[in-house]
PDB file of N, CA and C in Angstrom:
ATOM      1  N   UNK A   1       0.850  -1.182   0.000  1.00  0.00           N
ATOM      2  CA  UNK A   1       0.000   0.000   0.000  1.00  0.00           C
ATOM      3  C   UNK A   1       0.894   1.243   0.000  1.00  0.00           C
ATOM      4  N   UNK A   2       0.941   2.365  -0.712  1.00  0.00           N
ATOM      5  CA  UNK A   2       1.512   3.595  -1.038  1.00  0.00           C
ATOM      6  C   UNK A   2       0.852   4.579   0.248  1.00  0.00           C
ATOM      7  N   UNK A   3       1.998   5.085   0.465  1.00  0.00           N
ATOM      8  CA  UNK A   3       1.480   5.938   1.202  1.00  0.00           C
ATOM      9  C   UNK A   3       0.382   7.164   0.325  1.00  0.00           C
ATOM     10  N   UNK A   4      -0.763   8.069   1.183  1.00  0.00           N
ATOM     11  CA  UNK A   4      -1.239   9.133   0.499  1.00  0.00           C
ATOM     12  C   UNK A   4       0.166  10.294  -0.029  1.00  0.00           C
ATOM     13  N   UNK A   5      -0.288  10.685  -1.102  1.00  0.00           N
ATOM     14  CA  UNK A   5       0.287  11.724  -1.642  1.00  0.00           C
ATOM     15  C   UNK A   5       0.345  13.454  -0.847  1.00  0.00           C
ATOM     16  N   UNK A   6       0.895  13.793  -0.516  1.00  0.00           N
ATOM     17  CA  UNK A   6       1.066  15.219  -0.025  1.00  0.00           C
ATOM     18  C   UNK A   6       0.115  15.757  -0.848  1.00  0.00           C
ATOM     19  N   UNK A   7      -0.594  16.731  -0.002  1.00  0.00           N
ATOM     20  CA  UNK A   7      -1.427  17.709  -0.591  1.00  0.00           C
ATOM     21  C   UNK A   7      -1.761  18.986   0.580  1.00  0.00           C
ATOM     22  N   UNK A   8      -0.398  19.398   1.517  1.00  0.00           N
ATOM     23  CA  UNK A   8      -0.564  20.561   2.400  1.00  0.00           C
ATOM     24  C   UNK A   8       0.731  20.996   1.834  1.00  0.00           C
ATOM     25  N   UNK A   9       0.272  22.682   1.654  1.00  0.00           N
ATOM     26  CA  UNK A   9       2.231  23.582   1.800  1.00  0.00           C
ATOM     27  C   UNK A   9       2.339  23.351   3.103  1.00  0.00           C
ATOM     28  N   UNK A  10       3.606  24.050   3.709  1.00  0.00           N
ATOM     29  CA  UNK A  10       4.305  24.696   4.325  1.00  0.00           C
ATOM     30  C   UNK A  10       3.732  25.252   5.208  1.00  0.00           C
ATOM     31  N   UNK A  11       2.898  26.509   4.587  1.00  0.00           N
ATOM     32  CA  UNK A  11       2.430  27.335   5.234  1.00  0.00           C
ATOM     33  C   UNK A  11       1.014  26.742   5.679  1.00  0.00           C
ATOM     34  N   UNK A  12       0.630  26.171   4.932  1.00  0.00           N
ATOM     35  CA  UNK A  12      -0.858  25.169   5.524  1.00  0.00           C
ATOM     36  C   UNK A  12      -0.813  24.151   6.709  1.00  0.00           C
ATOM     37  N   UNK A  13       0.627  23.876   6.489  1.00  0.00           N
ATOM     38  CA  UNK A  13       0.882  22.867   7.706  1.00  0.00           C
ATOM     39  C   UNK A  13       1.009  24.114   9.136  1.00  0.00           C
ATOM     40  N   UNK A  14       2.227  25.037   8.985  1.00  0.00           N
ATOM     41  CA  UNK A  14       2.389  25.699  10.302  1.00  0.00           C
ATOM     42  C   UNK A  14       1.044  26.219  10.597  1.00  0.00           C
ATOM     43  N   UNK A  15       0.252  26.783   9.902  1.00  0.00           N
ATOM     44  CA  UNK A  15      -1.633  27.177  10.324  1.00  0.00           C
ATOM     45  C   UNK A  15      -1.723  26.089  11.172  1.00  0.00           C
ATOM     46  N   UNK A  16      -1.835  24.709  10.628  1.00  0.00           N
ATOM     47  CA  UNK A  16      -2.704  23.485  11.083  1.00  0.00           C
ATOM     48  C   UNK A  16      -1.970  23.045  12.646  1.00  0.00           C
ATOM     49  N   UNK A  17      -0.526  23.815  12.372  1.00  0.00           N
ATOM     50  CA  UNK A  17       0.063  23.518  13.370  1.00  0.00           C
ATOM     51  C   UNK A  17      -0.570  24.383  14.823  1.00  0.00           C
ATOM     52  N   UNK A  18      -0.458  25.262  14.453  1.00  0.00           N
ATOM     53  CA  UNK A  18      -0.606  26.943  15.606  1.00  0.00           C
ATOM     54  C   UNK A  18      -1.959  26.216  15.743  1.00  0.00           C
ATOM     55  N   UNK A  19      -2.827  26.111  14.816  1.00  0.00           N
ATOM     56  CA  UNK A  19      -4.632  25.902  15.326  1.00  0.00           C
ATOM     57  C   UNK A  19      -4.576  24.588  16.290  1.00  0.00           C
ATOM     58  N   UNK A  20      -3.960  23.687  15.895  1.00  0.00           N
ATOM     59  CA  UNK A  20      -4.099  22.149  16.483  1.00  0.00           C
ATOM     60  C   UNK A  20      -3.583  22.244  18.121  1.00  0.00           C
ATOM     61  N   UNK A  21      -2.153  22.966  18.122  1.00  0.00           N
ATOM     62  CA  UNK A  21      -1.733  23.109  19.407  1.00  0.00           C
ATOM     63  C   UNK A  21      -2.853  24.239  20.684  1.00  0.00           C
ATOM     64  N   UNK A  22      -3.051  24.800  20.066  1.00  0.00           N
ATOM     65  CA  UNK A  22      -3.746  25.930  20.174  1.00  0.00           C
ATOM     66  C   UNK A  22      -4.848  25.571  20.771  1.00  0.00           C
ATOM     67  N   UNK A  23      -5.632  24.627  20.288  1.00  0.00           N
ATOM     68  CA  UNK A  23      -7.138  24.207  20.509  1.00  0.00           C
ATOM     69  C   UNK A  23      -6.785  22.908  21.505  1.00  0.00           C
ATOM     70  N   UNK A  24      -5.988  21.892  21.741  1.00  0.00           N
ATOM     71  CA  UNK A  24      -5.639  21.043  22.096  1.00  0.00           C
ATOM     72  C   UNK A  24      -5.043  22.028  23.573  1.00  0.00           C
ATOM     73  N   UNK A  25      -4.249  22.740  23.693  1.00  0.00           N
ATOM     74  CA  UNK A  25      -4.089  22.937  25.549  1.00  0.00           C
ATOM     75  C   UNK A  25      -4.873  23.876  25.291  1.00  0.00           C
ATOM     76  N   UNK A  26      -6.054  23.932  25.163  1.00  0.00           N
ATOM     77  CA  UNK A  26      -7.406  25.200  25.351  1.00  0.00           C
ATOM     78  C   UNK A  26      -8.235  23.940  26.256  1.00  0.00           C
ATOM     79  N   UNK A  27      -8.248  23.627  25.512  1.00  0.00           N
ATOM     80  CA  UNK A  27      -9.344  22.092  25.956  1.00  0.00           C
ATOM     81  C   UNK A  27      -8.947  21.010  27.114  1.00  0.00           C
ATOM     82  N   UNK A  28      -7.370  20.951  27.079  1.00  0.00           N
ATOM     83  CA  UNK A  28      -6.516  20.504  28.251  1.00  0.00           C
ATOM     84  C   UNK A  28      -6.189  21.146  29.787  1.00  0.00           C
ATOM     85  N   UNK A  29      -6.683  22.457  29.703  1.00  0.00           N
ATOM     86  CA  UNK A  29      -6.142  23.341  30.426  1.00  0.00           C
ATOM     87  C   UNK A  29      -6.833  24.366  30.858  1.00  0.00           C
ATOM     88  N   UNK A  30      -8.177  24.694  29.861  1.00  0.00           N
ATOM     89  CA  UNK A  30      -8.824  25.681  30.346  1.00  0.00           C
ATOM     90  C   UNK A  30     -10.248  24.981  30.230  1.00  0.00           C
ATOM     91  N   UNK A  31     -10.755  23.852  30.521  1.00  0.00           N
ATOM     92  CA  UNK A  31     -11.891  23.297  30.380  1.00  0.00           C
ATOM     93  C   UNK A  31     -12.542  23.853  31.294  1.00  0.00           C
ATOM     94  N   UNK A  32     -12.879  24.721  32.525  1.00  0.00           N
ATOM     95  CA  UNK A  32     -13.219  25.249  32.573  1.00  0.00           C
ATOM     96  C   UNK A  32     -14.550  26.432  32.312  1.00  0.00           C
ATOM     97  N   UNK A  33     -14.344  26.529  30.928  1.00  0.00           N
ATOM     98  CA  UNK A  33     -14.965  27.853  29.869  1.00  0.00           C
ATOM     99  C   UNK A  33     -15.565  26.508  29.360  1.00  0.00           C
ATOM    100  N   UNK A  34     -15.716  25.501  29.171  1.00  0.00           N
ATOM    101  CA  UNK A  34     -16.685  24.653  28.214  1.00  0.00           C
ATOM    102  C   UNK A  34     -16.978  23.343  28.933  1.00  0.00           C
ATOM    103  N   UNK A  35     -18.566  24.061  29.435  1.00  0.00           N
ATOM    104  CA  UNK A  35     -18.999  22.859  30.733  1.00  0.00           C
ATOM    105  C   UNK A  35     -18.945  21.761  29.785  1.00  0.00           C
ATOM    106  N   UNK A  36     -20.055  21.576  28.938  1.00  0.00           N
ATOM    107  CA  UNK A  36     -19.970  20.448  27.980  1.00  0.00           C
ATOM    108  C   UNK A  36     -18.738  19.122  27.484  1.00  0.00           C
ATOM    109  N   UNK A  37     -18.735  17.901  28.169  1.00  0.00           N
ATOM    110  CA  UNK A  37     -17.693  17.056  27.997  1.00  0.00           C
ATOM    111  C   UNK A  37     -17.829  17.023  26.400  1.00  0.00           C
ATOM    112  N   UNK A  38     -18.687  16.385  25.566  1.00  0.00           N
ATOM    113  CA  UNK A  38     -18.918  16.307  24.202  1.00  0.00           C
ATOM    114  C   UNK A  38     -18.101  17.247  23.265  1.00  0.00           C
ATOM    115  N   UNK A  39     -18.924  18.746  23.666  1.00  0.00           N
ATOM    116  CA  UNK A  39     -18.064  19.912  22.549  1.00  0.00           C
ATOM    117  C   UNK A  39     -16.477  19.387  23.048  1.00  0.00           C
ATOM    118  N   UNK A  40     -16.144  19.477  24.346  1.00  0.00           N
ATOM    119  CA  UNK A  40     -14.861  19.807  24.450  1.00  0.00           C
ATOM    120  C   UNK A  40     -13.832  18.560  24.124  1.00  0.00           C
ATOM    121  N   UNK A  41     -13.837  17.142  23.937  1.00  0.00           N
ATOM    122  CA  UNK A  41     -13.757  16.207  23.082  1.00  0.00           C
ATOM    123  C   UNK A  41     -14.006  16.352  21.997  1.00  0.00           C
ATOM    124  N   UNK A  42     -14.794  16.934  21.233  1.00  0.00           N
ATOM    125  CA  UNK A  42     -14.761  16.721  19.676  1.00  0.00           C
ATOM    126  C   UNK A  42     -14.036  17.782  19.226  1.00  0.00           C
ATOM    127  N   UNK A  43     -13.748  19.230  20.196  1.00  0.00           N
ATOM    128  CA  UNK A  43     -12.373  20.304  20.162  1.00  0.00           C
ATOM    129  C   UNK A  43     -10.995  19.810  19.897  1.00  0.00           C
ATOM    130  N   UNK A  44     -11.084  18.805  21.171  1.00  0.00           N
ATOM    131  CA  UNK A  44      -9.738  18.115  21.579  1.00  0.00           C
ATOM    132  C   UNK A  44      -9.349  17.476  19.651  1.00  0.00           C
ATOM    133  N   UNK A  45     -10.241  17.019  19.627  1.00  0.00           N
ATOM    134  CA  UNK A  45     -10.330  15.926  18.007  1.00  0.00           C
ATOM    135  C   UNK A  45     -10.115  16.700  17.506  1.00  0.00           C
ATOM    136  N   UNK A  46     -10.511  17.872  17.097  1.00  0.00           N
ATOM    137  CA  UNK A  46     -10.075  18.560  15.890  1.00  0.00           C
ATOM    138  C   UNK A  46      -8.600  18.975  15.801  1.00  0.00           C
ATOM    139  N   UNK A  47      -8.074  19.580  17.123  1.00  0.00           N
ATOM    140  CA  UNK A  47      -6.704  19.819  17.129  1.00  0.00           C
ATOM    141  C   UNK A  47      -6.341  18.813  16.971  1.00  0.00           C
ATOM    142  N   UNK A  48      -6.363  17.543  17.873  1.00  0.00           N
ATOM    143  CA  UNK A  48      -5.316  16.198  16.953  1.00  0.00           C
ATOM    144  C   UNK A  48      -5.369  16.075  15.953  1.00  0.00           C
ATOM    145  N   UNK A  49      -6.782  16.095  15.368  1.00  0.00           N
ATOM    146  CA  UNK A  49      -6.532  15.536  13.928  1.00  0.00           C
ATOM    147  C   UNK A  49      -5.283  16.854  12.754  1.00  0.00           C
ATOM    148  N   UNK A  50      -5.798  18.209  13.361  1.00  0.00           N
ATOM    149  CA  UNK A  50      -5.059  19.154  12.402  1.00  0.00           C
ATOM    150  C   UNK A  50      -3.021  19.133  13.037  1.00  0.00           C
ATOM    151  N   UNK A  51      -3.100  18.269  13.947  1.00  0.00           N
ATOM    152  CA  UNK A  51      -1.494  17.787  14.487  1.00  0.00           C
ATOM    153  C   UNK A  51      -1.294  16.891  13.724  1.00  0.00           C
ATOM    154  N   UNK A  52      -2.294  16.121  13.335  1.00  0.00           N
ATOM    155  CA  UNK A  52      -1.824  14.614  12.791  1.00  0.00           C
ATOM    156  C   UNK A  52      -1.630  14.792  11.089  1.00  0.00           C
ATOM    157  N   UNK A  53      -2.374  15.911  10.343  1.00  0.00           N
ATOM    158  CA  UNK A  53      -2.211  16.685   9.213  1.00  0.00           C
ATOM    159  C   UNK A  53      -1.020  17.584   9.233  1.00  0.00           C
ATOM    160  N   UNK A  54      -0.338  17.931  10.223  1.00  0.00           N
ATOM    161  CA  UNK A  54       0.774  18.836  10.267  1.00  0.00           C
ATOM    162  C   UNK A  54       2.065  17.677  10.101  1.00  0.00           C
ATOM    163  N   UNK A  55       1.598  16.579  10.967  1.00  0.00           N
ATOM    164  CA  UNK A  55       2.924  15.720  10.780  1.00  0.00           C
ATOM    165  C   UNK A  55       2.957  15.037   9.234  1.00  0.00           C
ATOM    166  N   UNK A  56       1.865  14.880   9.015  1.00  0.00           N
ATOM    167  CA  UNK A  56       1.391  13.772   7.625  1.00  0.00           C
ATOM    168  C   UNK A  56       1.737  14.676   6.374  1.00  0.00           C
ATOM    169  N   UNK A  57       1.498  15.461   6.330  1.00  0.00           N
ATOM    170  CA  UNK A  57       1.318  16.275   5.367  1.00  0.00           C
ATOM    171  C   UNK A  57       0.137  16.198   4.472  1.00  0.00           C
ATOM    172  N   UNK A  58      -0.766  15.627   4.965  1.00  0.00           N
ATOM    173  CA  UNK A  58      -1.731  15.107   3.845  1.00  0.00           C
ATOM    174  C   UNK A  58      -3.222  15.435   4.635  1.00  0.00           C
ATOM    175  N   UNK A  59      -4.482  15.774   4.145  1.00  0.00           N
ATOM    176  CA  UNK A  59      -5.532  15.977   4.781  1.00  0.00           C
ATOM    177  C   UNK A  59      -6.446  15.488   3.903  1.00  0.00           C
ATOM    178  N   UNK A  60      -6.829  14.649   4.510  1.00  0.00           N
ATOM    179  CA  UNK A  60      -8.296  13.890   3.933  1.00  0.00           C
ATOM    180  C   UNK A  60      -9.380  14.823   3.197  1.00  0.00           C
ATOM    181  N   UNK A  61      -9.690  15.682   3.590  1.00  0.00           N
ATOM    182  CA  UNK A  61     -11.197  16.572   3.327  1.00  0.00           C
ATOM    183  C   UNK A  61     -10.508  17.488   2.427  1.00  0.00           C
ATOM    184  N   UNK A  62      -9.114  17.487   2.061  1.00  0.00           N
ATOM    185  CA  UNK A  62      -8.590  18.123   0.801  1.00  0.00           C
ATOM    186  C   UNK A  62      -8.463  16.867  -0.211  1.00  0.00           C
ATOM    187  N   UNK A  63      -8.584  15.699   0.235  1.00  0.00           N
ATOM    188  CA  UNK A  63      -8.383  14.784  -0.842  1.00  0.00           C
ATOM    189  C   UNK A  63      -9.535  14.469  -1.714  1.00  0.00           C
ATOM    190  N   UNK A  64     -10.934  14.779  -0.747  1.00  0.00           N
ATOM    191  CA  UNK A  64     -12.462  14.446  -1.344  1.00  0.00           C
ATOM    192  C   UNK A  64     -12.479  15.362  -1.814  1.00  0.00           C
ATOM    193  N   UNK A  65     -12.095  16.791  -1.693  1.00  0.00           N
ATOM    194  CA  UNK A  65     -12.617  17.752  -2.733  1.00  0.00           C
ATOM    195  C   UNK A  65     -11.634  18.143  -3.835  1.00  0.00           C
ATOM    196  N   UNK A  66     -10.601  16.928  -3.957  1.00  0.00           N
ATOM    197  CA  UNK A  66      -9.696  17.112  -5.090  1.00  0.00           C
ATOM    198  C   UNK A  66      -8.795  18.461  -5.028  1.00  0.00           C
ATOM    199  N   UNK A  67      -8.397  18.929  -3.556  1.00  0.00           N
ATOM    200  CA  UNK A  67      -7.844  20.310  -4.061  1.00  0.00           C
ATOM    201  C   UNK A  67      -6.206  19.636  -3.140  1.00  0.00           C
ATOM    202  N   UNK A  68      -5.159  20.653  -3.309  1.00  0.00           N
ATOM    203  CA  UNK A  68      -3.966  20.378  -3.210  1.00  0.00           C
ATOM    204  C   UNK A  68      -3.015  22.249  -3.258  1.00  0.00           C
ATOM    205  N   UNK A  69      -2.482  22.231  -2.001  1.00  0.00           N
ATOM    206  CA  UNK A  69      -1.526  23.139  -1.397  1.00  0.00           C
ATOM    207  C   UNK A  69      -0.506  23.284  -1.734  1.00  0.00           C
ATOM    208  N   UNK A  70       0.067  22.396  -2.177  1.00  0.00           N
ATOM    209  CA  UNK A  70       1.123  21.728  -1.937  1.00  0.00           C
ATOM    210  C   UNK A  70       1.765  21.643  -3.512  1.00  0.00           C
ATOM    211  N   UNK A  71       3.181  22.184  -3.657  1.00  0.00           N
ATOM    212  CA  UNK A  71       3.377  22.828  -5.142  1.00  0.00           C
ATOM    213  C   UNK A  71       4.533  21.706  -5.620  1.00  0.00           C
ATOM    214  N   UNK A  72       5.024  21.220  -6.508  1.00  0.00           N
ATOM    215  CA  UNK A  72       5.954  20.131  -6.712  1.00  0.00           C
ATOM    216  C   UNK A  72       7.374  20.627  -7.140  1.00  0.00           C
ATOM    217  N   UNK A  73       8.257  20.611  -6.470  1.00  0.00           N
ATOM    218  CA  UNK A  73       9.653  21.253  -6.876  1.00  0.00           C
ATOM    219  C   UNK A  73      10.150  20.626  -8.174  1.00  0.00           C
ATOM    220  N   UNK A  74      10.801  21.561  -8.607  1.00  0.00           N
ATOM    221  CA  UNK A  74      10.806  20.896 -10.218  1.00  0.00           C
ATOM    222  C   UNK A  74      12.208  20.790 -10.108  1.00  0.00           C
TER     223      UNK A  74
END
């Protein structure tokens, strides 16, 4: 099996990066501000998943809509 093909820049990854960390000790640390266990788990999820797109380089919901960041060095 091939790995997925890259389809984040650079600059799409450090975003995914800053948002993922960002939202992940919000939710770790200030739970607090969001009585709700549910919202604040499916928060937590979103930052992992946009950590797990920062390491991968690759994002699913850019792959279903056929679009791509990510430029090919020639």
């Amino acid at each position: 099996m091939t790995p997925p093909a890259r389809n984040l820049s650079s600059i799409d990854r450090i975003v995914r990066g800053f948002i993922g960390i960002s939202i992940c000790i919000f939710t770790l640390f200030f739970d607090d501000y969001i009585d709700d266990a549910i919202i604040r788990w499916l928060l937590f999820s979103f930052g992992f998943l946009n950590l797990i797109s920062l390491l991968t380089a690759w994002c699913p919901v850019y792959r279903l809509a056929n679009l791509s960041t990510y430029k090919v060095k020639d």
